[in-house]
PDB file of N, CA and C in Angstrom:
ATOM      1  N   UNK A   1     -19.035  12.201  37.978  1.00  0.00           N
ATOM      2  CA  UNK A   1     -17.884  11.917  37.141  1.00  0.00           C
ATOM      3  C   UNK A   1     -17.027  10.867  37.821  1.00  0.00           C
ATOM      4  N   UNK A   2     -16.666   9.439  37.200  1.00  0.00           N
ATOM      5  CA  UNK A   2     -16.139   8.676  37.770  1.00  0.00           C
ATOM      6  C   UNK A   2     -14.301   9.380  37.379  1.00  0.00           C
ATOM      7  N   UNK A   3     -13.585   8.828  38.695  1.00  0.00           N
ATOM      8  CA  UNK A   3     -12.097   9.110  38.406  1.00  0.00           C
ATOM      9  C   UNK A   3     -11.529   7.481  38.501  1.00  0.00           C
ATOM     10  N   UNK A   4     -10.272   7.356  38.014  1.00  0.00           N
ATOM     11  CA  UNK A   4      -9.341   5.790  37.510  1.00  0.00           C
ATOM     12  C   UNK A   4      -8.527   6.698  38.798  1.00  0.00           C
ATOM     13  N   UNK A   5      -7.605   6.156  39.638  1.00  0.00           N
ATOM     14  CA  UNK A   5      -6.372   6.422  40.180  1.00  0.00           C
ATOM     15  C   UNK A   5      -5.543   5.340  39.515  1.00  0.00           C
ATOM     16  N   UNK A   6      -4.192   5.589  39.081  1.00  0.00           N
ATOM     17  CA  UNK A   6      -3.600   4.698  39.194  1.00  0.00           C
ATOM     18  C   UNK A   6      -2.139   5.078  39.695  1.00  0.00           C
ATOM     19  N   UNK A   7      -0.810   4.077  39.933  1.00  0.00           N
ATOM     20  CA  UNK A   7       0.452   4.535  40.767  1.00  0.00           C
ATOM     21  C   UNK A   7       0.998   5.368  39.961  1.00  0.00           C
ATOM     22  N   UNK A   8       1.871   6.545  40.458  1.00  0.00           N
ATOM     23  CA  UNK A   8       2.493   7.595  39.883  1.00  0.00           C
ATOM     24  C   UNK A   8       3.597   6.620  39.084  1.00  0.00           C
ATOM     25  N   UNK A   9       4.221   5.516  39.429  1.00  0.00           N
ATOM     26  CA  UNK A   9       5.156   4.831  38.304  1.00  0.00           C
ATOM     27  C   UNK A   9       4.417   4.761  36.715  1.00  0.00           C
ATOM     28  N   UNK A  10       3.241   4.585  37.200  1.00  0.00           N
ATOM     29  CA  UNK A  10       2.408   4.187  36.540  1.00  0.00           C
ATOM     30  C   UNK A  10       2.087   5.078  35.203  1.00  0.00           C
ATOM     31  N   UNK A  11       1.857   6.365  35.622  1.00  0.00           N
ATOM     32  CA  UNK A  11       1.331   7.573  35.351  1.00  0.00           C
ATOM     33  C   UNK A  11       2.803   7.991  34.489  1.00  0.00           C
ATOM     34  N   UNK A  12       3.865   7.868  34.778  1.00  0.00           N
ATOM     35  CA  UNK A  12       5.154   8.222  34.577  1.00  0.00           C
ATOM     36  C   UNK A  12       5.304   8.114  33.456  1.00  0.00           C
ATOM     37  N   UNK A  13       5.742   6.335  33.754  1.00  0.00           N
ATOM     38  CA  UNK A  13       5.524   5.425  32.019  1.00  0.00           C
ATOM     39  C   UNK A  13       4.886   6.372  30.861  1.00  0.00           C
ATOM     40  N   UNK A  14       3.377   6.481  31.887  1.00  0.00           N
ATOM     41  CA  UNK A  14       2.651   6.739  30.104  1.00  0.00           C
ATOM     42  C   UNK A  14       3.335   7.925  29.583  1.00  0.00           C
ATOM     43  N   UNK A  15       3.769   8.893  30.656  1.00  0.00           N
ATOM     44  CA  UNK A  15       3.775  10.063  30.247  1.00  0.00           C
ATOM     45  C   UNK A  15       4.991   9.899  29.036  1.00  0.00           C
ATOM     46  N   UNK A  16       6.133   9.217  29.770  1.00  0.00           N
ATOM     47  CA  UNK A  16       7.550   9.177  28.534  1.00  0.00           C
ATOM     48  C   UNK A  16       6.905   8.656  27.553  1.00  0.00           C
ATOM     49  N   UNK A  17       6.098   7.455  27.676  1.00  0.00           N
ATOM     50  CA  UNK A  17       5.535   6.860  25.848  1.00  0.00           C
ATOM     51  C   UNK A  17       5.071   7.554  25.261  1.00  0.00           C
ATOM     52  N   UNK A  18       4.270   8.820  26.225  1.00  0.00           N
ATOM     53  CA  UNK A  18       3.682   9.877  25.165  1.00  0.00           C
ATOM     54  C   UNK A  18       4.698  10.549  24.398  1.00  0.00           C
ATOM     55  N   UNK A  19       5.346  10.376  24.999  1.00  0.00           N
ATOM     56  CA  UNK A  19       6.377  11.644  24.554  1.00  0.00           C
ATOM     57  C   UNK A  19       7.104  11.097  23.169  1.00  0.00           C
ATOM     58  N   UNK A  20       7.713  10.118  23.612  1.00  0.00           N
ATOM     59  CA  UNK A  20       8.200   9.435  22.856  1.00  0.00           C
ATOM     60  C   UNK A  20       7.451   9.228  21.612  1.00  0.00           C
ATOM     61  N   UNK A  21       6.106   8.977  21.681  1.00  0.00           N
ATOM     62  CA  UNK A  21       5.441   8.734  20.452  1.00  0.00           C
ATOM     63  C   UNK A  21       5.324  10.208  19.933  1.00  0.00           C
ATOM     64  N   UNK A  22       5.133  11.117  20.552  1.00  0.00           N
ATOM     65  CA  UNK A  22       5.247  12.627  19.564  1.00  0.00           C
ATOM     66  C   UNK A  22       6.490  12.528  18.957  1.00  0.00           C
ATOM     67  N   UNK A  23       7.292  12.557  19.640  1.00  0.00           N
ATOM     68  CA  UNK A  23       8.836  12.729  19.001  1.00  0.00           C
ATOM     69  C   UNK A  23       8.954  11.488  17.572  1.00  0.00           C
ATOM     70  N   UNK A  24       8.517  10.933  17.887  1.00  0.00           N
ATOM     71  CA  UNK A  24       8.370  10.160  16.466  1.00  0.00           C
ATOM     72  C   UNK A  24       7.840  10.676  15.517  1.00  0.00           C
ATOM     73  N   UNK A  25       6.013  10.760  15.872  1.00  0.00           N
ATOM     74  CA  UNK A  25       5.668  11.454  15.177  1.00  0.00           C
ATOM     75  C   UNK A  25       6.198  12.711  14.180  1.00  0.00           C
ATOM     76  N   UNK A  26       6.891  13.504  15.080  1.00  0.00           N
ATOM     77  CA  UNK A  26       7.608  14.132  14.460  1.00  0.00           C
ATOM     78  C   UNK A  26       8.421  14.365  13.631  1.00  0.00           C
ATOM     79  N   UNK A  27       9.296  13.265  13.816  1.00  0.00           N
ATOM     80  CA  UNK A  27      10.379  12.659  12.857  1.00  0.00           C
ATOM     81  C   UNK A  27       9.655  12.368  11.708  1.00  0.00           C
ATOM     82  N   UNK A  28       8.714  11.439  11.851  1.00  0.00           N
ATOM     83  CA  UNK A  28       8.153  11.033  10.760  1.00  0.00           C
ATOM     84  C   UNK A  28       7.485  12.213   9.640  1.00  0.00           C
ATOM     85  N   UNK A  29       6.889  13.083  10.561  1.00  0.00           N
ATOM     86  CA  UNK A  29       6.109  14.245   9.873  1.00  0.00           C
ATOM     87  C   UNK A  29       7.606  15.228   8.589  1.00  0.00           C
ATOM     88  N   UNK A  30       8.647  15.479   9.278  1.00  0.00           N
ATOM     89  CA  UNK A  30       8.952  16.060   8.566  1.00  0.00           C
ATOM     90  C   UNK A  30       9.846  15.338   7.596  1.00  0.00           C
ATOM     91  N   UNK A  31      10.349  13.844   7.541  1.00  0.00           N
ATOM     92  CA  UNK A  31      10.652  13.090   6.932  1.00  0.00           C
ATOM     93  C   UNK A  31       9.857  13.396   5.699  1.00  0.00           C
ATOM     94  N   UNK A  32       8.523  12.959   5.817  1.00  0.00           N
ATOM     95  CA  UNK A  32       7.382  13.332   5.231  1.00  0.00           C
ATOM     96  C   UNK A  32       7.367  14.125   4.480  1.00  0.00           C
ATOM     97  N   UNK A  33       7.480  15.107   4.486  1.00  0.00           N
ATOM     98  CA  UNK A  33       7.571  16.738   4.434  1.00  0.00           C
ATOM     99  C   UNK A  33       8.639  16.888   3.668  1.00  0.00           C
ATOM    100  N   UNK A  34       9.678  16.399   3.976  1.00  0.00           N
ATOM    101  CA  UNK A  34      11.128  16.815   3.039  1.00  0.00           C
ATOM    102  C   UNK A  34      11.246  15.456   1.627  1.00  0.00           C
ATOM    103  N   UNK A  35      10.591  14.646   2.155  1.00  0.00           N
ATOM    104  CA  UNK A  35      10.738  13.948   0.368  1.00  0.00           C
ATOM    105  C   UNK A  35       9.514  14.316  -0.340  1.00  0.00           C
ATOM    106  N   UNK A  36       8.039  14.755   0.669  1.00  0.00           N
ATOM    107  CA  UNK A  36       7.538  14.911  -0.873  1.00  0.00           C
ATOM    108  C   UNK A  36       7.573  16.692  -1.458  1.00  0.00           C
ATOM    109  N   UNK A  37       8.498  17.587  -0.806  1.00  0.00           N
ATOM    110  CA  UNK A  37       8.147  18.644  -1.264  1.00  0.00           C
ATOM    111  C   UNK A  37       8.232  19.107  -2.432  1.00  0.00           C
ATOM    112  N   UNK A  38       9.294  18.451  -2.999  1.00  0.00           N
ATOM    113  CA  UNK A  38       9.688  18.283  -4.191  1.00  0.00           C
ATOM    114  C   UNK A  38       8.020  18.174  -5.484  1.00  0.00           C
ATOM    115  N   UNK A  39       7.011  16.907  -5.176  1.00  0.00           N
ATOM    116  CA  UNK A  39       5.967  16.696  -5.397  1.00  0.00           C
ATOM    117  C   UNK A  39       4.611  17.458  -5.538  1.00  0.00           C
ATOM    118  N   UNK A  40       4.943  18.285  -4.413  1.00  0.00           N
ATOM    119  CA  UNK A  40       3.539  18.990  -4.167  1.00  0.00           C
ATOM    120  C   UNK A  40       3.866  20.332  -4.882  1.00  0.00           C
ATOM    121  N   UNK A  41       2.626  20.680  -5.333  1.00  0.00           N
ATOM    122  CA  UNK A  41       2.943  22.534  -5.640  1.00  0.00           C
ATOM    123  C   UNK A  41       2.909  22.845  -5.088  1.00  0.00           C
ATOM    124  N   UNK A  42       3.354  24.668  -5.489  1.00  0.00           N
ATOM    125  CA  UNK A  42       2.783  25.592  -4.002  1.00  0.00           C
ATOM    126  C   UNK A  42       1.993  26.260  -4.035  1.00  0.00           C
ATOM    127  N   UNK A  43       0.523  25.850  -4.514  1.00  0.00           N
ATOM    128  CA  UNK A  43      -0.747  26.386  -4.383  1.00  0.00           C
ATOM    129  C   UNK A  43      -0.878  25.293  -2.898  1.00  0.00           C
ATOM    130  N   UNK A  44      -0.483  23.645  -3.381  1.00  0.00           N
ATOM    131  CA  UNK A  44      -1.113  22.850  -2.671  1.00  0.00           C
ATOM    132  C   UNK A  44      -0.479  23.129  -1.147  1.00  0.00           C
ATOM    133  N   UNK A  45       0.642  23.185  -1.569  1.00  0.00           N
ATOM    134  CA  UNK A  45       1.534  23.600  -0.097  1.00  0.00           C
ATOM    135  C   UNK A  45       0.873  24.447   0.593  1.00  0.00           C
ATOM    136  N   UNK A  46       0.563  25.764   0.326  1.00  0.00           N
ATOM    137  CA  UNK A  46       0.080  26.823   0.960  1.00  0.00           C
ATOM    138  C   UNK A  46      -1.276  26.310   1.411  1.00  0.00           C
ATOM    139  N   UNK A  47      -2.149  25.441   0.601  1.00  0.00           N
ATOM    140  CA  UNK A  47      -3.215  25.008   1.446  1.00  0.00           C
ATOM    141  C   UNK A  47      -2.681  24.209   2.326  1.00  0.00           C
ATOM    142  N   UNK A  48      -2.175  23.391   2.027  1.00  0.00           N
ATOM    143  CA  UNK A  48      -1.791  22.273   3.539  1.00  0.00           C
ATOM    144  C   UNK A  48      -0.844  22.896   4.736  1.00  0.00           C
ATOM    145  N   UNK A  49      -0.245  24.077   4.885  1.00  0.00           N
ATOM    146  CA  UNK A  49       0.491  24.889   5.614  1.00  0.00           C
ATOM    147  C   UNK A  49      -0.807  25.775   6.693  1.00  0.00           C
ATOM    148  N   UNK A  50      -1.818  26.110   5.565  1.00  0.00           N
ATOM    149  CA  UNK A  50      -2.586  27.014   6.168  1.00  0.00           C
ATOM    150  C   UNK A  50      -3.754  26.161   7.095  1.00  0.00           C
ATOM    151  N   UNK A  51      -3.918  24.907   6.706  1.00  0.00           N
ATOM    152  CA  UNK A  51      -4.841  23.716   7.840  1.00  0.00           C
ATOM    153  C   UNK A  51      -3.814  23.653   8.781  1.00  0.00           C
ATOM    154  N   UNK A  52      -2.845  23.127   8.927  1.00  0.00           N
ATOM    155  CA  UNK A  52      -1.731  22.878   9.619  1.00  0.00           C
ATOM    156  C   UNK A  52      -1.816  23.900  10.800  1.00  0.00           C
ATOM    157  N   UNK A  53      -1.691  25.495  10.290  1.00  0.00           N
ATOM    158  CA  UNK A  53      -1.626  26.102  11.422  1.00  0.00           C
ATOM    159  C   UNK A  53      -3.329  26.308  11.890  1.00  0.00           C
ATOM    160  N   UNK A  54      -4.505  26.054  11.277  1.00  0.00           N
ATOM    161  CA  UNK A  54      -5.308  26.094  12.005  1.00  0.00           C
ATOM    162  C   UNK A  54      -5.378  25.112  12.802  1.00  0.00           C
ATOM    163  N   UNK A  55      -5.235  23.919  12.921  1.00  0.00           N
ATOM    164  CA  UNK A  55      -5.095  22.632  13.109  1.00  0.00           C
ATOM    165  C   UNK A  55      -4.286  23.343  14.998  1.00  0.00           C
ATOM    166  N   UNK A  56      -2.868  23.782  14.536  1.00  0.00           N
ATOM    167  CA  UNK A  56      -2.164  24.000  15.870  1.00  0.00           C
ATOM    168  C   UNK A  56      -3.125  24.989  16.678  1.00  0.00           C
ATOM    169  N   UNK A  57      -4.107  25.947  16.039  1.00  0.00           N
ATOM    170  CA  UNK A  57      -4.469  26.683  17.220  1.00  0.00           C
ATOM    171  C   UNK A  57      -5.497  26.034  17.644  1.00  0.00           C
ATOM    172  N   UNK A  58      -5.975  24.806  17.163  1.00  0.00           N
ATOM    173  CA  UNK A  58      -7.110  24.396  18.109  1.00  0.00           C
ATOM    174  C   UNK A  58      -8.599  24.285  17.308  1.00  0.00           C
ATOM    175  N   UNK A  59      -8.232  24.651  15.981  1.00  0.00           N
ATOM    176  CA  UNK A  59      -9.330  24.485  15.266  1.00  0.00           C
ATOM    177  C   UNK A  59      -9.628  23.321  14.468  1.00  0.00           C
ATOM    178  N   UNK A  60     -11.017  23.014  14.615  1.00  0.00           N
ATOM    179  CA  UNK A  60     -10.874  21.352  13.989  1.00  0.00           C
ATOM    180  C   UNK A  60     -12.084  21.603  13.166  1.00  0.00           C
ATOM    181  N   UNK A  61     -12.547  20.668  12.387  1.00  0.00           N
ATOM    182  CA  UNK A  61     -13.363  20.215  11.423  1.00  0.00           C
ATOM    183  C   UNK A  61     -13.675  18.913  11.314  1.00  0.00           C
ATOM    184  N   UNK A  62     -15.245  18.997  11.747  1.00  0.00           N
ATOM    185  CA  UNK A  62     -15.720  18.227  11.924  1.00  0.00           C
ATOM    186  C   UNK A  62     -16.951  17.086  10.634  1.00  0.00           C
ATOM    187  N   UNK A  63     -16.936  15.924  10.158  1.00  0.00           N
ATOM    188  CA  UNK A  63     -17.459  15.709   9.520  1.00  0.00           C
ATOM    189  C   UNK A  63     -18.782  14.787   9.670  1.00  0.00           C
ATOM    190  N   UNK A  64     -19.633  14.681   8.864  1.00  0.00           N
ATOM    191  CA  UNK A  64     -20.587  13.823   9.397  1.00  0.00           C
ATOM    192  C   UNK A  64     -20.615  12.574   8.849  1.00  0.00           C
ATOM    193  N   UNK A  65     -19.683  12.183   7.841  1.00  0.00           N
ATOM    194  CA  UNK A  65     -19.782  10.884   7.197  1.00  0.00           C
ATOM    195  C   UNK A  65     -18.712  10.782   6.901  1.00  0.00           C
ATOM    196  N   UNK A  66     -18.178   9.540   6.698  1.00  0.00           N
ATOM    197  CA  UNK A  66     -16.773   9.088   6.320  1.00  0.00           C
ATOM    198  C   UNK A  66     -16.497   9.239   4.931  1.00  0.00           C
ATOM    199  N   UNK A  67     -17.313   8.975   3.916  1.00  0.00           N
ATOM    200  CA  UNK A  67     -17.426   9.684   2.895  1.00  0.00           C
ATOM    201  C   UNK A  67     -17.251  11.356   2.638  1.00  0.00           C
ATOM    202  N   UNK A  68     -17.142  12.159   3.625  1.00  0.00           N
ATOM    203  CA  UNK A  68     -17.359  13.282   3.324  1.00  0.00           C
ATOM    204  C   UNK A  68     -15.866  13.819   3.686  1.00  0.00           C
ATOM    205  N   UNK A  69     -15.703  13.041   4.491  1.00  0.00           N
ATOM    206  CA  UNK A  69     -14.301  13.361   5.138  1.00  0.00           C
ATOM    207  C   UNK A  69     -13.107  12.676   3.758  1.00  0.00           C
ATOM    208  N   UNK A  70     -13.485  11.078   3.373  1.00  0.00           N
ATOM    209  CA  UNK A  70     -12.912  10.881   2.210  1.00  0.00           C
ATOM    210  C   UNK A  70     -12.489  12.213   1.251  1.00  0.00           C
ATOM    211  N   UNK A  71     -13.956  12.444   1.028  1.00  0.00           N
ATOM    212  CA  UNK A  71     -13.963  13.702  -0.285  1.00  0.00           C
ATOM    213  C   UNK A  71     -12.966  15.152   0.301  1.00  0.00           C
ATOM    214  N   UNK A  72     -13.180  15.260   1.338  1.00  0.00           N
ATOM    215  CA  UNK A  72     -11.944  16.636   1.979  1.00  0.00           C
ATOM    216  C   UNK A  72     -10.810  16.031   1.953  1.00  0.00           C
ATOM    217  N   UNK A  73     -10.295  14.870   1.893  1.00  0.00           N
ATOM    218  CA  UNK A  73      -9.162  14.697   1.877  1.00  0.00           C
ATOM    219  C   UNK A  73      -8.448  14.488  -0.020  1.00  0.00           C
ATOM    220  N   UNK A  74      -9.596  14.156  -0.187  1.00  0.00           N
ATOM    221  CA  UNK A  74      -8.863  13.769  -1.990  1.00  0.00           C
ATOM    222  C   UNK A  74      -9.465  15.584  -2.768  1.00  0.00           C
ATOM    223  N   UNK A  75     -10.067  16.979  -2.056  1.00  0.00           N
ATOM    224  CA  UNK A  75      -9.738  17.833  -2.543  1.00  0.00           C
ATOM    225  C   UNK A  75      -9.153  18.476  -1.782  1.00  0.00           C
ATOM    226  N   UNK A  76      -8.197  18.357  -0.855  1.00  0.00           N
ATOM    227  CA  UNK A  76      -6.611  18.973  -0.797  1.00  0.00           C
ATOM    228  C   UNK A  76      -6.022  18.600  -1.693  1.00  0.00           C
TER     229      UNK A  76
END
């Protein structure tokens, strides 16, 4: 297994940009979230709530074609 070292300034940086880019993310997500709720039902809600928390524990779904993944996204 090859390892990168690089300077702890270094390492630092990325870490705040990470951060920083979640915290956006975030912002953005529930921005998101609060104009279209209005939009969505709540059949659809409850599906997209219930990926969401599988999503946080670590569960993913995996596809084999980009097409297929297309099609899971246009039946949410």
């Amino acid at each position: 297994m090859n390892t990168i070292e690089i300077p702890i300034k270094e390492y630092k940086q990325s870490l705040q940009v990470q951060k920083s880019i979640l915290s956006h993310l975030d912002f953005l997500q529930k921005m998101v979230f609060e104009s279209s709720r209005d939009e969505i039902t709540p059949s659809a809600m409850r599906r997209l709530e219930k990926i969401s928390s599988k999503l946080d524990k670590g569960a993913g779904k995996r596809f084999s074609t980009i097409a297929s993944f297309k099609k899971y996204l246009k039946e949410i």
